[in-house]
Protein backbone atom coordinates (compact mmCIF):
# COMPACT_ATOMS: atom_id res chain seq x y z
CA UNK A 1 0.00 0.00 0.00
CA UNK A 2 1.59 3.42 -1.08
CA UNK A 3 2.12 5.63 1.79
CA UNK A 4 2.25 9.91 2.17
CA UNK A 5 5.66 11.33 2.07
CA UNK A 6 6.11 14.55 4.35
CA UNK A 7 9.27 16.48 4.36
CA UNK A 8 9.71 17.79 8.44
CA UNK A 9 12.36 20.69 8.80
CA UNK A 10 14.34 21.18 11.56
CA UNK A 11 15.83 25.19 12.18
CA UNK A 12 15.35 27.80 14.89
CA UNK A 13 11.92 28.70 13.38
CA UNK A 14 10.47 25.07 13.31
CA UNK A 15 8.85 23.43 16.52
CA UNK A 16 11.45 20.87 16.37
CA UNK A 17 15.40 22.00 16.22
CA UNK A 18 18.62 20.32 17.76
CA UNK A 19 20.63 22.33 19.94
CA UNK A 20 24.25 22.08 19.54
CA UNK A 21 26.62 21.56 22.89
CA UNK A 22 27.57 25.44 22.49
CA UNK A 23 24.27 26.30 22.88
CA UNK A 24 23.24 27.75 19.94
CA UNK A 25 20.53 26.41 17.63
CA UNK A 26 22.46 25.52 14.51
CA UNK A 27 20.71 22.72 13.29
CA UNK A 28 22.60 19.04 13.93
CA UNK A 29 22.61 16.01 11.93
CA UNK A 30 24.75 14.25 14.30
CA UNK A 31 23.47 15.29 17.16
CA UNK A 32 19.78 14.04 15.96
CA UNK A 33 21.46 10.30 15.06
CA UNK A 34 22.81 10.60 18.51
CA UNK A 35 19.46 10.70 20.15
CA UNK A 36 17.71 8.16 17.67
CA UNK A 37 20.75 5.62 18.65
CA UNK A 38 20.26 6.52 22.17
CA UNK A 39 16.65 4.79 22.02
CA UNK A 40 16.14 3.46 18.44
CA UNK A 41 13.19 1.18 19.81
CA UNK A 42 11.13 4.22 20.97
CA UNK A 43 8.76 6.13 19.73
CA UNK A 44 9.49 9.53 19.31
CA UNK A 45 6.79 12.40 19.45
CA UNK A 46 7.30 15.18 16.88
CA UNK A 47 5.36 18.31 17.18
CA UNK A 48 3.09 18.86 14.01
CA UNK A 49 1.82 22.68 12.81
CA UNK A 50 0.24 21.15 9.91
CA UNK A 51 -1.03 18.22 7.98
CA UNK A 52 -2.28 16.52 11.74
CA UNK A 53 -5.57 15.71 9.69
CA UNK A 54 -3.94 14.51 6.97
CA UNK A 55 -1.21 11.80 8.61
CA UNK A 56 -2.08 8.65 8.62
CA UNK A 57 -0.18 5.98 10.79
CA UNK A 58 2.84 4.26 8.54
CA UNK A 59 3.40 7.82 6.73
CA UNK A 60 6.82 8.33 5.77
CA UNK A 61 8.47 11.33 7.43
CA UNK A 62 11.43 12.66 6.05
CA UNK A 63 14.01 15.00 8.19
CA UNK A 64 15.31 18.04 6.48
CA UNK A 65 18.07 19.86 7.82
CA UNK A 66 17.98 23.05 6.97
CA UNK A 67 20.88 26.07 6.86
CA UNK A 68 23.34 25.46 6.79
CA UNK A 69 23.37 21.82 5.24
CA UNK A 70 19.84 21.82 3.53
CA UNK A 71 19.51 18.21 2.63
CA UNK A 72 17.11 15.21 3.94
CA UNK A 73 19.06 13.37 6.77
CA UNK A 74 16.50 10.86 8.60
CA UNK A 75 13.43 8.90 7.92
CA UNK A 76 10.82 7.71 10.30
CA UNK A 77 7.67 6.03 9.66
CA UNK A 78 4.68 8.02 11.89
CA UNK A 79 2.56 5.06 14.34
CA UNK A 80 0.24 7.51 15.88
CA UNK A 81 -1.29 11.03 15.35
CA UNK A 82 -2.65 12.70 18.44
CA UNK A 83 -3.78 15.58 20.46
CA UNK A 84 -1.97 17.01 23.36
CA UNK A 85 -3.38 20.38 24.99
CA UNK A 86 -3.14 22.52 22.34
CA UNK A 87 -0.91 20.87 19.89
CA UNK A 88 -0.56 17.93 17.88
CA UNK A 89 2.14 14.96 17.56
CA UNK A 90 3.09 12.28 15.55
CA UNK A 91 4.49 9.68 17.25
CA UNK A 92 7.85 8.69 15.33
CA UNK A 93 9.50 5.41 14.94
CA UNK A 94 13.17 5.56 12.98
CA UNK A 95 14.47 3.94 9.80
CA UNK A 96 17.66 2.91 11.13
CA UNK A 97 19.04 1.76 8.09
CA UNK A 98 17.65 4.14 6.61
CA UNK A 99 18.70 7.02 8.75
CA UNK A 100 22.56 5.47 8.70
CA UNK A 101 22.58 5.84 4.62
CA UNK A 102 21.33 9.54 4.98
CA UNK A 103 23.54 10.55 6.81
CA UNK A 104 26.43 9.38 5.05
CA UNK A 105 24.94 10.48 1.88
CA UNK A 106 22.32 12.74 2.36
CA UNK A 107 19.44 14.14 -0.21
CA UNK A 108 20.44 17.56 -1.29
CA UNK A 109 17.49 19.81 -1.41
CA UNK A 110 18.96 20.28 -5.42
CA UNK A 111 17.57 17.30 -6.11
CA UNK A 112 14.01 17.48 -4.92
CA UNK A 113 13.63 21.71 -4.46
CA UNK A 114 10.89 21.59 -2.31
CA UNK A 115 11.22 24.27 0.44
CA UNK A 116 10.46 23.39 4.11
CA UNK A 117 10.76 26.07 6.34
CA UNK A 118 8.81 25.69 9.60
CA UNK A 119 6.37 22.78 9.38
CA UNK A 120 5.68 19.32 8.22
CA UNK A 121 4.75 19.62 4.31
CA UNK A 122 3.61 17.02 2.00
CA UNK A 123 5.85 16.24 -0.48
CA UNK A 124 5.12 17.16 -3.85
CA UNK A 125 4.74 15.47 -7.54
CA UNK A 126 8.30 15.59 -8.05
CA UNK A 127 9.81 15.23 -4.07
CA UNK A 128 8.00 11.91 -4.28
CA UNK A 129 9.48 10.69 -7.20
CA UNK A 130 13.20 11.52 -5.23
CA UNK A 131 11.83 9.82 -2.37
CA UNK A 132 10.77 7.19 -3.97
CA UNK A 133 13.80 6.48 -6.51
CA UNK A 134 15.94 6.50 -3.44
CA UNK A 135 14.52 3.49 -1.31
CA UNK A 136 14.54 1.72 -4.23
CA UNK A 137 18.08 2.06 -5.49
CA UNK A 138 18.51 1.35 -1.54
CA UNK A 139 16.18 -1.14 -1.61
CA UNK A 140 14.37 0.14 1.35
CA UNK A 141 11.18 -0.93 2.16
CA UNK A 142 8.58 0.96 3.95
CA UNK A 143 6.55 -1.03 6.61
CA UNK A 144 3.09 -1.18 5.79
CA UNK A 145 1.01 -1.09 9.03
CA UNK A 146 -2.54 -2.27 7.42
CA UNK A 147 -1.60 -5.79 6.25
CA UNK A 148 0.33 -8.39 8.47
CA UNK A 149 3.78 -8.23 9.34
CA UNK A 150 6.06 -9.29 6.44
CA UNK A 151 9.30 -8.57 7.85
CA UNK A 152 11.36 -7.85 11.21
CA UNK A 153 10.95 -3.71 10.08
CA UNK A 154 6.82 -4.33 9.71
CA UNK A 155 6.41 -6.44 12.74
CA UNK A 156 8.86 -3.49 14.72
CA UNK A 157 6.35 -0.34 13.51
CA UNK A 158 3.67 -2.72 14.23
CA UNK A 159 4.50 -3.59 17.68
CA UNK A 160 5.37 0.42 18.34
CA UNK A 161 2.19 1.16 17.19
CA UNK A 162 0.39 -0.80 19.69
CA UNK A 163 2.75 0.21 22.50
CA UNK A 164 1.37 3.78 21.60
CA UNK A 165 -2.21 3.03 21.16
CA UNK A 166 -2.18 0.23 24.43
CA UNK A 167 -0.52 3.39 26.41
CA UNK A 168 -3.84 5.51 25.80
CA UNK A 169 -4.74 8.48 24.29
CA UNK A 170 -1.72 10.68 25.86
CA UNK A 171 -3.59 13.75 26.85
CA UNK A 172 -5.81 11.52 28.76
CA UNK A 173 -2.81 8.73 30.15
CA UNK A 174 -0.84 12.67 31.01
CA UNK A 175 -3.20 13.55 32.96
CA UNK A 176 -3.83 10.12 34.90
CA UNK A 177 0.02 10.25 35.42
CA UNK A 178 -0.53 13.24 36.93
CA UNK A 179 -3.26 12.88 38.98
CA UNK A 180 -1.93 9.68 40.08
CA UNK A 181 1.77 10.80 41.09
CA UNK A 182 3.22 8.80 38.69
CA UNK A 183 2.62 5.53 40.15
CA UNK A 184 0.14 2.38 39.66
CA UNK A 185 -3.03 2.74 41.52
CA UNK A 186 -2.00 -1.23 43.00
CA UNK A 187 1.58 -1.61 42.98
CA UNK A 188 3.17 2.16 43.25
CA UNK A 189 5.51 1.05 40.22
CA UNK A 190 6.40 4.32 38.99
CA UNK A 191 8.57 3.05 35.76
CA UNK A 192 6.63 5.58 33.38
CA UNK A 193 7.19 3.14 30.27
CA UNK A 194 5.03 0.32 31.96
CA UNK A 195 2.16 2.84 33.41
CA UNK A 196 -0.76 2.59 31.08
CA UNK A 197 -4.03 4.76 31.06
CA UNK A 198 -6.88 2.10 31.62
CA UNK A 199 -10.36 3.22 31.05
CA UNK A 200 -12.77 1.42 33.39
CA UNK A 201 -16.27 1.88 30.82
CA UNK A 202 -14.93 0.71 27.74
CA UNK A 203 -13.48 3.61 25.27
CA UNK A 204 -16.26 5.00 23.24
CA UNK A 205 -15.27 8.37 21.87
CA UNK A 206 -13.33 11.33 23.18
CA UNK A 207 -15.80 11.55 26.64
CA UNK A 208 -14.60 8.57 27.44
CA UNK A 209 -11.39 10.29 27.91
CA UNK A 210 -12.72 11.75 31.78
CA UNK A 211 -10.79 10.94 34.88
CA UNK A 212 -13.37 9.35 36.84
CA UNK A 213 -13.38 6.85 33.87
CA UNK A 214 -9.69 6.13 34.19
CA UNK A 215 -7.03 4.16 36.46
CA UNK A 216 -3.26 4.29 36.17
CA UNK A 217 -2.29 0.78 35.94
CA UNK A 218 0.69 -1.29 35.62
CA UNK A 219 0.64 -2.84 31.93
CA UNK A 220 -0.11 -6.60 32.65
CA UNK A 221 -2.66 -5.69 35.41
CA UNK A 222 -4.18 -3.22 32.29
CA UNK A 223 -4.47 -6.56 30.39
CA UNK A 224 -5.83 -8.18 33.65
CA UNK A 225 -8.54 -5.41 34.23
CA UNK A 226 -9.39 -5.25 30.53
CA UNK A 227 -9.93 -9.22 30.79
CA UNK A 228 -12.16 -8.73 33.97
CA UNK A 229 -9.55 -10.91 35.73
CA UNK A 230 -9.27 -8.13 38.35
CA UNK A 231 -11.65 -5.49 39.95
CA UNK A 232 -11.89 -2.84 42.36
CA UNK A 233 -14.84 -3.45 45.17
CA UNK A 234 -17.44 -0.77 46.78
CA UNK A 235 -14.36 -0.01 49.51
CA UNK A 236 -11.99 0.68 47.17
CA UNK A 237 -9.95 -2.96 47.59
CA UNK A 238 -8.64 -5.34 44.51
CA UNK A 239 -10.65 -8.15 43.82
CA UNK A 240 -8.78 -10.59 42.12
CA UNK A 241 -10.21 -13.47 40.12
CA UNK A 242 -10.77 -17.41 41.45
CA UNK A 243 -8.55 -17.95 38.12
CA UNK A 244 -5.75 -16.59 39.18
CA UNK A 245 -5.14 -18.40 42.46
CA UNK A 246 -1.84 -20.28 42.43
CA UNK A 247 -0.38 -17.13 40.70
CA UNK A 248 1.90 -14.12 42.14
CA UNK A 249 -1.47 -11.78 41.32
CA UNK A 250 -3.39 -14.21 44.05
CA UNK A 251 -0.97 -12.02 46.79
CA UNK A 252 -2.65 -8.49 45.59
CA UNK A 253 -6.20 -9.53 46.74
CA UNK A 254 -8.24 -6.99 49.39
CA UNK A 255 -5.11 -4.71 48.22
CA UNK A 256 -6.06 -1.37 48.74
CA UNK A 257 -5.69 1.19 45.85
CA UNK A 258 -3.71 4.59 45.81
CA UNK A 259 -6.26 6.99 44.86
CA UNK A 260 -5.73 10.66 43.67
CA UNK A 261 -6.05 13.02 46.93
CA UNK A 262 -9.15 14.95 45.13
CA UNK A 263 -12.21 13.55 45.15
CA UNK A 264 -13.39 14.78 41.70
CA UNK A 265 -10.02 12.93 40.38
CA UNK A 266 -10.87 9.61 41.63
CA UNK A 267 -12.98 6.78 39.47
CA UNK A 268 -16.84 6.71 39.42
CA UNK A 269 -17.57 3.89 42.49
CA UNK A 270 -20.59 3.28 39.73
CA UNK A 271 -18.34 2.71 36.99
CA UNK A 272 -16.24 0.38 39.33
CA UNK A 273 -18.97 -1.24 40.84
CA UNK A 274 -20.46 -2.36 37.23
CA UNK A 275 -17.38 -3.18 36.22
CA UNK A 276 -16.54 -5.91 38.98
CA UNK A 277 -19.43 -7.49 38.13
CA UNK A 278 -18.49 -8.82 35.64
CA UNK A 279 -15.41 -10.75 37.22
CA UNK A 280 -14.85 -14.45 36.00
């Protein structure tokens, strides 16, 4: 399936820029590879000005460096596209090999003339024949996120892409973090990369998104929740499934949860109490 090209500048005047160790904000191709290498399996949220209703997940996003170098250094492949406050992100996943090549021999802006100045652009007629030519002399191959993994690179966006989407809308998993101090409701883990936003009605739309609807939970006890394995009773106390006896989550019964110190922050003991219900 063909995917969007979008040339993504990086300057003083674009939401995104690199600073160098002097301190000023002369725009760094090395110092970008450096952070990618620093946590290549990540995903990386870039600011977008434009084109946030136009992205679609698997979009290719092509870094341009502008002055001085003004040439296309880095590609990443977009997993997510989301509001936060009053901007929006795409979350980012690298094209290592992709990314090494470029910056050993990058695109000159010669080539492809298209300007980006200070926002994500589409690339145009002509940029995406460049693009284009390029992976395949390289013979680089875009995941595809729609179909089925087909290779290590699809099943690697794929994966990232679920991380993203399993993490919860971030607006609404910042403000659990928040609200929560950064910790699991159950087990006070406060590793931020395991701490999921779990909505206790299922997700139907954007209200959905309220924090009396939400918990901060550890991933697998997310999963666990989800699968009505465990619940939270009228006093505020796990309930954990017969199913699960003989297991390490069998210790976490009658466990009392953490709950955000305002009242109007805490879950709906209606929401809760339909939700155990429905325990196996």
């Amino acid at each position: 399936m063909p995917v969007t090209h979008w040339i993504y500048p990086t300057n003083e005047k674009s939401d995104y820029y690199l600073d160098n160790p002097s301190g000023d904000t002369e725009v760094s191709p090395q110092r970008l590879l450096d952070d990618i290498e620093q946590s290549p399996d990540k995903a990386d949220p870039w600011i977008l000005k434009t084109g946030f209703r136009m992205m679609q997940p698997g979009d290719a996003v092509w870094i341009y460096a502008a002055d001085p170098y003004q040439y296309i250094c880095a590609l990443a492949q977009a997993v997510d596209i989301y509001p936060d406050g009053d901007a929006w992100y795409a979350s980012l996943v690298w094209n290592l090999d992709a990314t090494h090549r470029l910056m050993r021999a990058p695109i000159p802006r010669s080539e492809f003339h298209q300007i980006a100045q200070q926002a994500a652009i589409r690339a145009d007629e002509r940029t995406v024949e460049v693009l284009d030519g390029w992976l395949r002399s390289g013979r680089i191959r875009l995941a595809d996120l729609e179909r089925e993994p087909s290779s290590n690179e699809d099943a690697r966006l794929r994966t990232m892409r679920n991380i993203v989407q399993r993490q919860g809308q971030a607006t609404f998993r910042q403000r659990l973090l928040h609200v929560y101090d950064r910790r699991c409701a159950v087990t006070r883990e406060s590793a931020e990369a395991v701490l999921e936003a779990a909505h206790i009605e299922p997700y139907m739309g954007p209200h959905s998104n309220r924090l009396t609807n939400g918990l901060l939970l550890r991933a697998d006890l997310h999963t666990l929740f989800d699968l009505h394995l465990i619940g939270i009773d009228q006093d505020g106390k796990l309930v954990v499934s017969s199913r699960l006896s003989g297991s390490s989550y069998a210790s976490l019964q009658a466990r009392s949860l953490a709950l955000p110190q305002r009242t109007a922050h805490r879950p709906s003991r209606r929401s809760l109490a339909a939700h155990v219900k429905l325990l196996l």
